[in-house]
C-alpha atoms as a PDB file:
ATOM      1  CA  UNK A   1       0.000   0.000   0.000  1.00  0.00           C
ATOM      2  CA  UNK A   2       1.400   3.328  -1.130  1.00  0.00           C
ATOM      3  CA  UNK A   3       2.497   5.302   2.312  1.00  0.00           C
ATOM      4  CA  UNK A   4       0.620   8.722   3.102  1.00  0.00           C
ATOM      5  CA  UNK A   5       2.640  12.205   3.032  1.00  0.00           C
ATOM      6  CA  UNK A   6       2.733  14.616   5.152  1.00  0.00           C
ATOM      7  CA  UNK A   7       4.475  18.126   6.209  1.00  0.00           C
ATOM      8  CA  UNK A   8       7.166  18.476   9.007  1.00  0.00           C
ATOM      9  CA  UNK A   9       9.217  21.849   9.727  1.00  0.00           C
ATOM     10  CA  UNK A  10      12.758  21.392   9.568  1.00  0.00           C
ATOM     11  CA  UNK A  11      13.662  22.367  12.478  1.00  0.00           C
ATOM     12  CA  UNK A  12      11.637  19.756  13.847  1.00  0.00           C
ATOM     13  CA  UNK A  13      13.943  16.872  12.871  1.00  0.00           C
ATOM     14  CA  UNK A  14      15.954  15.651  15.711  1.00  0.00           C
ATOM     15  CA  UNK A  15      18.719  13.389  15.237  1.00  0.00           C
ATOM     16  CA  UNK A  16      16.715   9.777  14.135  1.00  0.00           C
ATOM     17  CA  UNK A  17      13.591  11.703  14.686  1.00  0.00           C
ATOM     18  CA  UNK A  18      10.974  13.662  13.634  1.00  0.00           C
ATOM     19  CA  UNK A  19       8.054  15.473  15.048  1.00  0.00           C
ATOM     20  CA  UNK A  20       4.841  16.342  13.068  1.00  0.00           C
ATOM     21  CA  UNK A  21       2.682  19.293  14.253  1.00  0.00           C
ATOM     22  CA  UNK A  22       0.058  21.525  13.256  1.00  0.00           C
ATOM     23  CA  UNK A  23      -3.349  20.057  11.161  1.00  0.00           C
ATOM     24  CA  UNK A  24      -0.860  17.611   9.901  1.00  0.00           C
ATOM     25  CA  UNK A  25      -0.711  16.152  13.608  1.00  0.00           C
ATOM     26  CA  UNK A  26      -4.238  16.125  13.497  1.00  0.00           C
ATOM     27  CA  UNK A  27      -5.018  14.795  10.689  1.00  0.00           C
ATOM     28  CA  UNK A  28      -2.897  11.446  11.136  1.00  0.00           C
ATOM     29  CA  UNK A  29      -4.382  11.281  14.605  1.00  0.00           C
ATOM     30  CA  UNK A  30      -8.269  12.160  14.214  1.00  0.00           C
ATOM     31  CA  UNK A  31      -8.771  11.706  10.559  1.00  0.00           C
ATOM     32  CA  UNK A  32      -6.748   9.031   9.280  1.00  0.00           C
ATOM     33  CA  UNK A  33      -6.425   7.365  12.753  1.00  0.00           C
ATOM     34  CA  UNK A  34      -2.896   6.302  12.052  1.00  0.00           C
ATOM     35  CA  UNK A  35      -1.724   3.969  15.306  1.00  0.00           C
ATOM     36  CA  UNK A  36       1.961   3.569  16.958  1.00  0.00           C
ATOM     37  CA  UNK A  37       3.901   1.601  14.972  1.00  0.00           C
ATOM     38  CA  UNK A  38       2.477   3.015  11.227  1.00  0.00           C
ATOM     39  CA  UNK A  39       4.712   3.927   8.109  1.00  0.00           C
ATOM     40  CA  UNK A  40       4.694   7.484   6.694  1.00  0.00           C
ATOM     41  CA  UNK A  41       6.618   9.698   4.400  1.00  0.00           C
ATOM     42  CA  UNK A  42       6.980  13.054   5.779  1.00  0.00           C
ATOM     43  CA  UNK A  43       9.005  15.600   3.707  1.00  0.00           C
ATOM     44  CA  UNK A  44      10.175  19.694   4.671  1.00  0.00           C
ATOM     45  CA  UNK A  45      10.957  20.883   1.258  1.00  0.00           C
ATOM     46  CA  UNK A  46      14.761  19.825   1.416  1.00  0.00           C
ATOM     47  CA  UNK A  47      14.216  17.261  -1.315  1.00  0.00           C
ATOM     48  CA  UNK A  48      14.283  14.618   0.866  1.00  0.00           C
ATOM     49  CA  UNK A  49      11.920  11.100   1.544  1.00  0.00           C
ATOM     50  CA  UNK A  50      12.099  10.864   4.967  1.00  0.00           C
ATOM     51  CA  UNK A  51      10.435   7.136   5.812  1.00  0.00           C
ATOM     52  CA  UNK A  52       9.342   6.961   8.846  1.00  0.00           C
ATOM     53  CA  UNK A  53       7.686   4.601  11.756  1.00  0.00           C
ATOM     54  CA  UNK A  54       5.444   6.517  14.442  1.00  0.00           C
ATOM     55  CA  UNK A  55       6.532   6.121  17.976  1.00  0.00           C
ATOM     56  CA  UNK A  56       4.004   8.189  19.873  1.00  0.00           C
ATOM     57  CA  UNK A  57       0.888  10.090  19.216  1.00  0.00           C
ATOM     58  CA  UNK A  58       0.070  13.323  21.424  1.00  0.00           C
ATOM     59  CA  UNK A  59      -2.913  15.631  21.360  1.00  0.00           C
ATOM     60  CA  UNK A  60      -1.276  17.981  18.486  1.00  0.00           C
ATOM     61  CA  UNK A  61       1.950  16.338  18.044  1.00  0.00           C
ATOM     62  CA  UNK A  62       3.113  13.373  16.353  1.00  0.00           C
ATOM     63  CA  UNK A  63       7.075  11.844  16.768  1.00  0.00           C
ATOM     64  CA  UNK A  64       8.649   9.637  14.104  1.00  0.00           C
ATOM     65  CA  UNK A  65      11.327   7.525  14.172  1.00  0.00           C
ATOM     66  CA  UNK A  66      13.303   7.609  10.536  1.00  0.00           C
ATOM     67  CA  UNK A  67      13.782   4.353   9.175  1.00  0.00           C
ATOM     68  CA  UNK A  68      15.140   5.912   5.747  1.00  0.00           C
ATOM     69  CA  UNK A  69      16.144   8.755   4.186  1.00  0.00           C
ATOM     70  CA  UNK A  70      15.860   9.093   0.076  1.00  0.00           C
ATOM     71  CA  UNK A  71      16.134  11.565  -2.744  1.00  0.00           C
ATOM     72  CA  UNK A  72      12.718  12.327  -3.620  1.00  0.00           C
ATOM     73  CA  UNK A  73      11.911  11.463  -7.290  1.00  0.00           C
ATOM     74  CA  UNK A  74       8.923  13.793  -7.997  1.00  0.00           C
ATOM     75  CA  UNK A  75      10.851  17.341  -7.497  1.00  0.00           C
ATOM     76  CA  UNK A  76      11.670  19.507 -10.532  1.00  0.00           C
ATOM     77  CA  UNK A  77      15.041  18.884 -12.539  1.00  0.00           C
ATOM     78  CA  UNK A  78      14.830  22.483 -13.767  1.00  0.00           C
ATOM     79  CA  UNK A  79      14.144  25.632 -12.279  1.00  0.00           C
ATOM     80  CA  UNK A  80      10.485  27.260 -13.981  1.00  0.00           C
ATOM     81  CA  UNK A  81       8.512  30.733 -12.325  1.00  0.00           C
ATOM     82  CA  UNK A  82       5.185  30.773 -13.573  1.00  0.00           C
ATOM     83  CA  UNK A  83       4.211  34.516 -13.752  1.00  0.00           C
ATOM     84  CA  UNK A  84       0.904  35.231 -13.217  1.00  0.00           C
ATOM     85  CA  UNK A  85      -1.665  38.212 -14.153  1.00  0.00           C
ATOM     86  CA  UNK A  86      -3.646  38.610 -11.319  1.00  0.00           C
ATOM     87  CA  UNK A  87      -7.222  36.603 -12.233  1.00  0.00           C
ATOM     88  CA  UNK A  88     -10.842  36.497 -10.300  1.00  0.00           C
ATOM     89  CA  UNK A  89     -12.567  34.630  -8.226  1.00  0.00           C
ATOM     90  CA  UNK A  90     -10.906  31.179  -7.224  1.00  0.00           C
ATOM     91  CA  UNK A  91      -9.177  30.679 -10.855  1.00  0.00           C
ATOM     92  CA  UNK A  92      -6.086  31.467  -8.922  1.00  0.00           C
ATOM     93  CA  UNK A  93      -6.927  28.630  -6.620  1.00  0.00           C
ATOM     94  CA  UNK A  94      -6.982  26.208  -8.954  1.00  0.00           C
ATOM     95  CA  UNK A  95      -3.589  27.809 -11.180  1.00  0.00           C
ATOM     96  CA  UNK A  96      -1.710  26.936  -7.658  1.00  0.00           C
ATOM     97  CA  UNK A  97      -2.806  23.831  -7.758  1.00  0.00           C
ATOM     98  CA  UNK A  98      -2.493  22.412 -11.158  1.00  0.00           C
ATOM     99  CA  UNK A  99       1.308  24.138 -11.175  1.00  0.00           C
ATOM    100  CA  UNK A 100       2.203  22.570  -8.088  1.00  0.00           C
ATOM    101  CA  UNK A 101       1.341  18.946  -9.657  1.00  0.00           C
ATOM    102  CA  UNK A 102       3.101  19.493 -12.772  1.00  0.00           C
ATOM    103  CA  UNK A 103       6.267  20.793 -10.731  1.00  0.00           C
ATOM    104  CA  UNK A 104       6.764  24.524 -11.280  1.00  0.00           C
ATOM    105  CA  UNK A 105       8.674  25.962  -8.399  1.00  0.00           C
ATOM    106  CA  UNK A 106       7.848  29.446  -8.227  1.00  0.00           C
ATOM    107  CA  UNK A 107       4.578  31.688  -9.056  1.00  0.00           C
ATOM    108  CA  UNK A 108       4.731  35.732  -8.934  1.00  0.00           C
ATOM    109  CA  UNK A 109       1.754  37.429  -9.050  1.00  0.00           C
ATOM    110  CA  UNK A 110       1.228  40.416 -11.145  1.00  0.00           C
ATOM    111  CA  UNK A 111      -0.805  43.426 -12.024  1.00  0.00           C
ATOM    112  CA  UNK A 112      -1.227  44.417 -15.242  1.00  0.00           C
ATOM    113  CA  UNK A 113      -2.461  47.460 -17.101  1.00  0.00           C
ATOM    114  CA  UNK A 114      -6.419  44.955 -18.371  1.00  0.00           C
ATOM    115  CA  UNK A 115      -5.868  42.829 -14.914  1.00  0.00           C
ATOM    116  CA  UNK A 116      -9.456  42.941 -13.244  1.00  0.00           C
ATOM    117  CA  UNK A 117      -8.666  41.379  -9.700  1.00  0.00           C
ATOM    118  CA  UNK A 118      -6.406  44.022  -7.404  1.00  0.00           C
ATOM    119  CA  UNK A 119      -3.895  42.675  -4.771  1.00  0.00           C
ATOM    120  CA  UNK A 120      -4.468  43.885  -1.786  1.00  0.00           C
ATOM    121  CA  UNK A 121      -1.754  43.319   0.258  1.00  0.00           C
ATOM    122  CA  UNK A 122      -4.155  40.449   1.583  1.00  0.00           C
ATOM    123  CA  UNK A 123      -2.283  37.835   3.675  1.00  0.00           C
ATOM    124  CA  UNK A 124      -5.508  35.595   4.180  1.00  0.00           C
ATOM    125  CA  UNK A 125      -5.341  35.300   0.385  1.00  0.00           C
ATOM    126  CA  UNK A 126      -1.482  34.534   0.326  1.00  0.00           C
ATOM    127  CA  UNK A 127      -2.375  31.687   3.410  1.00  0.00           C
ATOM    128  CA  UNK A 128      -5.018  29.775   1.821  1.00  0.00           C
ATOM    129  CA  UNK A 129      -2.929  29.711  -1.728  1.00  0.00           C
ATOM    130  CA  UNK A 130       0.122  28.121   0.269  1.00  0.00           C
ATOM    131  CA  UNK A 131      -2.471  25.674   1.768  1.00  0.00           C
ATOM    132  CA  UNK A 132      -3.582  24.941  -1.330  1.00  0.00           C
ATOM    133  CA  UNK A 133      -0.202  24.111  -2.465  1.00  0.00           C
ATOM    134  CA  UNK A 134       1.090  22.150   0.361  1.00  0.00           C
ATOM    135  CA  UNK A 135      -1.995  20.330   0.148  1.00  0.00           C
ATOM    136  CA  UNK A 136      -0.881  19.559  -3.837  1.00  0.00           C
ATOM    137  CA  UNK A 137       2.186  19.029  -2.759  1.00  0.00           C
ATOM    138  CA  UNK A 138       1.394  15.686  -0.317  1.00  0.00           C
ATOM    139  CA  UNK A 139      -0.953  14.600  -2.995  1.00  0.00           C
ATOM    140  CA  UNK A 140       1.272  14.185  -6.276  1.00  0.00           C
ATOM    141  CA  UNK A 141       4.304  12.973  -4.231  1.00  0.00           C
ATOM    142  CA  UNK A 142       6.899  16.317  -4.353  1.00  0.00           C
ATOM    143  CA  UNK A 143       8.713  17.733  -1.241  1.00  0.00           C
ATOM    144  CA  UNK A 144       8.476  21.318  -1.357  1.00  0.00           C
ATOM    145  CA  UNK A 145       5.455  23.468  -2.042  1.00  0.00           C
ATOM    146  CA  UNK A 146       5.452  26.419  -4.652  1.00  0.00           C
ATOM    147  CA  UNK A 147       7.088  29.736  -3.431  1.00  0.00           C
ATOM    148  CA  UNK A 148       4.176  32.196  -3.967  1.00  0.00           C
ATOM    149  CA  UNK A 149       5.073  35.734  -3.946  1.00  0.00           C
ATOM    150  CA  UNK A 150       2.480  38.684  -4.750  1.00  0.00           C
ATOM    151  CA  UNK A 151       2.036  42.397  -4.914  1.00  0.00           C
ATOM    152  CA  UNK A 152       4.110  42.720  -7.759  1.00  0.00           C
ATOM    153  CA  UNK A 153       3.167  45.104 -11.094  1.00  0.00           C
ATOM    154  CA  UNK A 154       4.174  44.425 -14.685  1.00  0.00           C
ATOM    155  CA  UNK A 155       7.139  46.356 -15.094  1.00  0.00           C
ATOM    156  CA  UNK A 156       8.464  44.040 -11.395  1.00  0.00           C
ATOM    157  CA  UNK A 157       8.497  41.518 -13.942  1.00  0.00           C
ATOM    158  CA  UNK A 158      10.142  42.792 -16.722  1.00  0.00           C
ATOM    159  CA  UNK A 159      12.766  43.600 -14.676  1.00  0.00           C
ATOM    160  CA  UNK A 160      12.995  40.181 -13.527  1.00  0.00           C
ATOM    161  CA  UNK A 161      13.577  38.436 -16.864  1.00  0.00           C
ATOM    162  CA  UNK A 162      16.834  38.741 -17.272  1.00  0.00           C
ATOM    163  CA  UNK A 163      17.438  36.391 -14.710  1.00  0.00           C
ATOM    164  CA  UNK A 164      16.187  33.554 -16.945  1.00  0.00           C
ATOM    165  CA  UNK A 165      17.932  31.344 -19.634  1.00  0.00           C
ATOM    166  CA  UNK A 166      14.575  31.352 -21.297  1.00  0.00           C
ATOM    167  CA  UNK A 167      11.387  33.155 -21.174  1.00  0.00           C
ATOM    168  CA  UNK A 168       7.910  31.499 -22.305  1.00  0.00           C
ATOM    169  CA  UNK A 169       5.499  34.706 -23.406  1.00  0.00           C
ATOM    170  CA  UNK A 170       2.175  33.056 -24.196  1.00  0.00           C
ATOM    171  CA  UNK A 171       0.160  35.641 -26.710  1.00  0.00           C
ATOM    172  CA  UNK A 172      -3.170  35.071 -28.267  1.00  0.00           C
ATOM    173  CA  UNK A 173      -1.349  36.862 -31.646  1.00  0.00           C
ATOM    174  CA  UNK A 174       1.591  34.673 -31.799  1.00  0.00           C
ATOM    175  CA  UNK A 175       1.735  32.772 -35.339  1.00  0.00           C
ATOM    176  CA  UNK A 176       3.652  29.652 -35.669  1.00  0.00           C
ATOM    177  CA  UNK A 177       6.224  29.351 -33.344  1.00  0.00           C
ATOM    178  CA  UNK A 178       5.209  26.406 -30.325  1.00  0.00           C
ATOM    179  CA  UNK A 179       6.928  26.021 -27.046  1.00  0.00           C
ATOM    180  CA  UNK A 180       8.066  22.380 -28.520  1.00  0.00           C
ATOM    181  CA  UNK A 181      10.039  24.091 -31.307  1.00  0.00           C
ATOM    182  CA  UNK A 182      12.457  25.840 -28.395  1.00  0.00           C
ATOM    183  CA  UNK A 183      15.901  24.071 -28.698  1.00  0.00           C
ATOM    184  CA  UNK A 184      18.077  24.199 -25.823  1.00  0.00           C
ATOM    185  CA  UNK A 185      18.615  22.929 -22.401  1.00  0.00           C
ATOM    186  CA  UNK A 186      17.432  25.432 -20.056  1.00  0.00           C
ATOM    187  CA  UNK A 187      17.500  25.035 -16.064  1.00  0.00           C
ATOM    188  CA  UNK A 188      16.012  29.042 -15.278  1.00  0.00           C
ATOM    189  CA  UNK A 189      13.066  28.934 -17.541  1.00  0.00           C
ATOM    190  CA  UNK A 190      10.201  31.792 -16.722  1.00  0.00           C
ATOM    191  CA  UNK A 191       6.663  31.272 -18.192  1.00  0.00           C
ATOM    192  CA  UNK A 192       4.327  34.411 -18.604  1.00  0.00           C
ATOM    193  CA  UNK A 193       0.983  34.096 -18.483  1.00  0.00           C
ATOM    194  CA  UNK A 194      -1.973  37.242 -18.734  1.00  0.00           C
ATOM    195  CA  UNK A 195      -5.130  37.922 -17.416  1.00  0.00           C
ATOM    196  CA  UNK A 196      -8.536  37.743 -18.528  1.00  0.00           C
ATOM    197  CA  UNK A 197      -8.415  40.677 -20.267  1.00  0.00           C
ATOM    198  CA  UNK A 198      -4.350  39.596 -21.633  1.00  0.00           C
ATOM    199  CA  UNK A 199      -1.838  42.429 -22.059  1.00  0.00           C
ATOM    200  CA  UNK A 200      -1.957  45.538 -23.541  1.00  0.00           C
ATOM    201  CA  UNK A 201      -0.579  46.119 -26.840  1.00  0.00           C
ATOM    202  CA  UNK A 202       2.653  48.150 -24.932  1.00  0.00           C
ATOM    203  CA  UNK A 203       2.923  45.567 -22.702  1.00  0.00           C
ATOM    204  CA  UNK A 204       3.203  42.813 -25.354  1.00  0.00           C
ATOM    205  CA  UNK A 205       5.753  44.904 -26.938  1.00  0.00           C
ATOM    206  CA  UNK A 206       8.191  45.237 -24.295  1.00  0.00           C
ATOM    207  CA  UNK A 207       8.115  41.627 -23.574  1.00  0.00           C
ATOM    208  CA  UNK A 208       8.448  40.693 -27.554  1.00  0.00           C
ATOM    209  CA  UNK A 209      11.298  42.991 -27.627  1.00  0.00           C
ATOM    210  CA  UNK A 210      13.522  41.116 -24.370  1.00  0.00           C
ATOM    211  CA  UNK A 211      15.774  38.874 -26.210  1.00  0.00           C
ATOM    212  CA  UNK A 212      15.469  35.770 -23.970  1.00  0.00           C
ATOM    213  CA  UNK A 213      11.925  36.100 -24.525  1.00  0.00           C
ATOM    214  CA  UNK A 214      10.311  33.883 -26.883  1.00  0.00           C
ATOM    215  CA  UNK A 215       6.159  34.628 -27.941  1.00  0.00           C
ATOM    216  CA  UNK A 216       4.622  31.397 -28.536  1.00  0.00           C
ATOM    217  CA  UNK A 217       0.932  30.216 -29.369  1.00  0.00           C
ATOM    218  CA  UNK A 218      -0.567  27.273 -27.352  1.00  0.00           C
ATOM    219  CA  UNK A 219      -2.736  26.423 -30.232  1.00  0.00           C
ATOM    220  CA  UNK A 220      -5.641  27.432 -32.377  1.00  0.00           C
ATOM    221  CA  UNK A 221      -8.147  27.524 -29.844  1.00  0.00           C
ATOM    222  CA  UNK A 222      -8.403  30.742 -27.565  1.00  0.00           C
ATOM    223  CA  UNK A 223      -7.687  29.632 -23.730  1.00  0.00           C
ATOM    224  CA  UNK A 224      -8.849  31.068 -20.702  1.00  0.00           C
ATOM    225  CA  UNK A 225      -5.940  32.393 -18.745  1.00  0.00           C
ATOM    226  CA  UNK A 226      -6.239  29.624 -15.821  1.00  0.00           C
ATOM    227  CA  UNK A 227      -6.247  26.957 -18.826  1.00  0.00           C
ATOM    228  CA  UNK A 228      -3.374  28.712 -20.307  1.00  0.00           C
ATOM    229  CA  UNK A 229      -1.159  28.908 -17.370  1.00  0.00           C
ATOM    230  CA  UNK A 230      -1.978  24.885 -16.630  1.00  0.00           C
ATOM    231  CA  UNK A 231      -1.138  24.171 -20.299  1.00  0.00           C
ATOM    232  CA  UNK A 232       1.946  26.086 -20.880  1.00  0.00           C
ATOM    233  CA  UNK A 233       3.026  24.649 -17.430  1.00  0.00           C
ATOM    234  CA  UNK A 234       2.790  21.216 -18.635  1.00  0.00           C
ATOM    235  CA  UNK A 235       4.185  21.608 -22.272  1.00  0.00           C
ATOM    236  CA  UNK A 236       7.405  23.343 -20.387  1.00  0.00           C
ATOM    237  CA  UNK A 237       7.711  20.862 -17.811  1.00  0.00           C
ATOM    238  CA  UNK A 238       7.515  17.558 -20.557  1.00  0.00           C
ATOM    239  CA  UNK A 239       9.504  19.722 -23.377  1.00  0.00           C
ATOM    240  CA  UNK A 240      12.644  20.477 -21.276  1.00  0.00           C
ATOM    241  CA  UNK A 241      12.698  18.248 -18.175  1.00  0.00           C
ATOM    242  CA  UNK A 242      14.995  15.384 -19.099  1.00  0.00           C
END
């Protein structure tokens, strides 16, 4: 039987053990009524399996003793940001989700210039996106959740870009070129993704005109932005993860 995952702080691992707190406690205790003497994985984002036998059960706290320590198999090879237009409703929700399965490592947040949803500084937002990604995270097997950041505007981002060995622009006008005809091994690969309403016509510009930056078309079909960012996500994960 495949062995449940769950979330332990670093600081937390003692030695041979480990101890699980938090709704993670909880859960193995009142909802999956784990016993002494039961098999986890527990993982803290340091790319590590850590197999483990429970030893005690507390109210809120649950210790492990670590049978083995492996590399864990489902983290990212490369390094890929998903930049994201600020969308409505709980389309960002489900964006945090579907990128943390398909292994991107990073989202940033953005406002652009036809972005309808506003950042407002809102940490309850920020919480229940990182919940939704450690929650991803447990569930298709990697070790770390996304690093969300937020609050940023669209010229943040074009700053940022020359940080990358390549840049994925996804534009409803791009012609013929597809992510699959990028040749190259990158490892710092950015993916840039719009709002409902896309990007303004300057906007587009000064992206088309970064070098590193190469506008591609995810097919014939117009895509919502939340299907958009899931697509491109995949295609960039299967086209340059060896």
């Amino acid at each position: 039987m495949k062995l449940k995952r769950f979330h332990f702080d670093i600081k937390n691992l003692n030695g041979s053990n480990i101890v699980i707190v938090g709704q993670d406690a909880i859960h193995i205790k009142s909802v999956m009524r784990l016993k002494v003497n039961d098999e986890i994985i527990a993982v803290c984002g340091d790319g590590k399996d850590y197999h483990s036998k429970i030893i005690d059960i507390q109210n809120e706290k649950i210790v492990c003793q670590i049978l083995n320590i492996s590399n864990n198999q489902a983290d990212a090879k490369i390094n890929v940001t998903l930049y994201q237009a600020l969308l409505k409703a709980d389309k960002l929700d489900l964006v945090v989700q579907k990128a943390t399965e398909l292994g991107i490592k990073n989202i940033t947040l953005f406002e652009s210039e036809f972005c309808v949803a506003k950042w407002q500084g809102n940490n309850n937002k920020i919480d229940r996106l990182n919940k939704i990604s450690l929650e991803a995270t447990k569930q298709c097997g990697r070790s770390e959740p996304i690093n969300i950041k937020a609050g940023y505007r669209f010229n943040d981002i074009v700053n940022e870009l020359k940080n990358y060995d390549c840049v994925i622009f996804a534009y409803e006008n791009a012609q013929d070129l597809r992510i699959s005809d990028i040749k190259g091994e990158f490892e710092n690969i950015a993916i840039i993704i719009g709002s409902e309403g896309g990007f303004s016509q300057s906007e587009s510009n000064d992206l088309v005109s970064k070098e590193n930056v190469y506008c591609v078309s995810l097919g014939k079909r117009v895509l919502r932005a939340e299907t958009a960012s899931i697509v491109a996500s995949a295609i960039v994960m299967e086209h340059f993860e060896k």
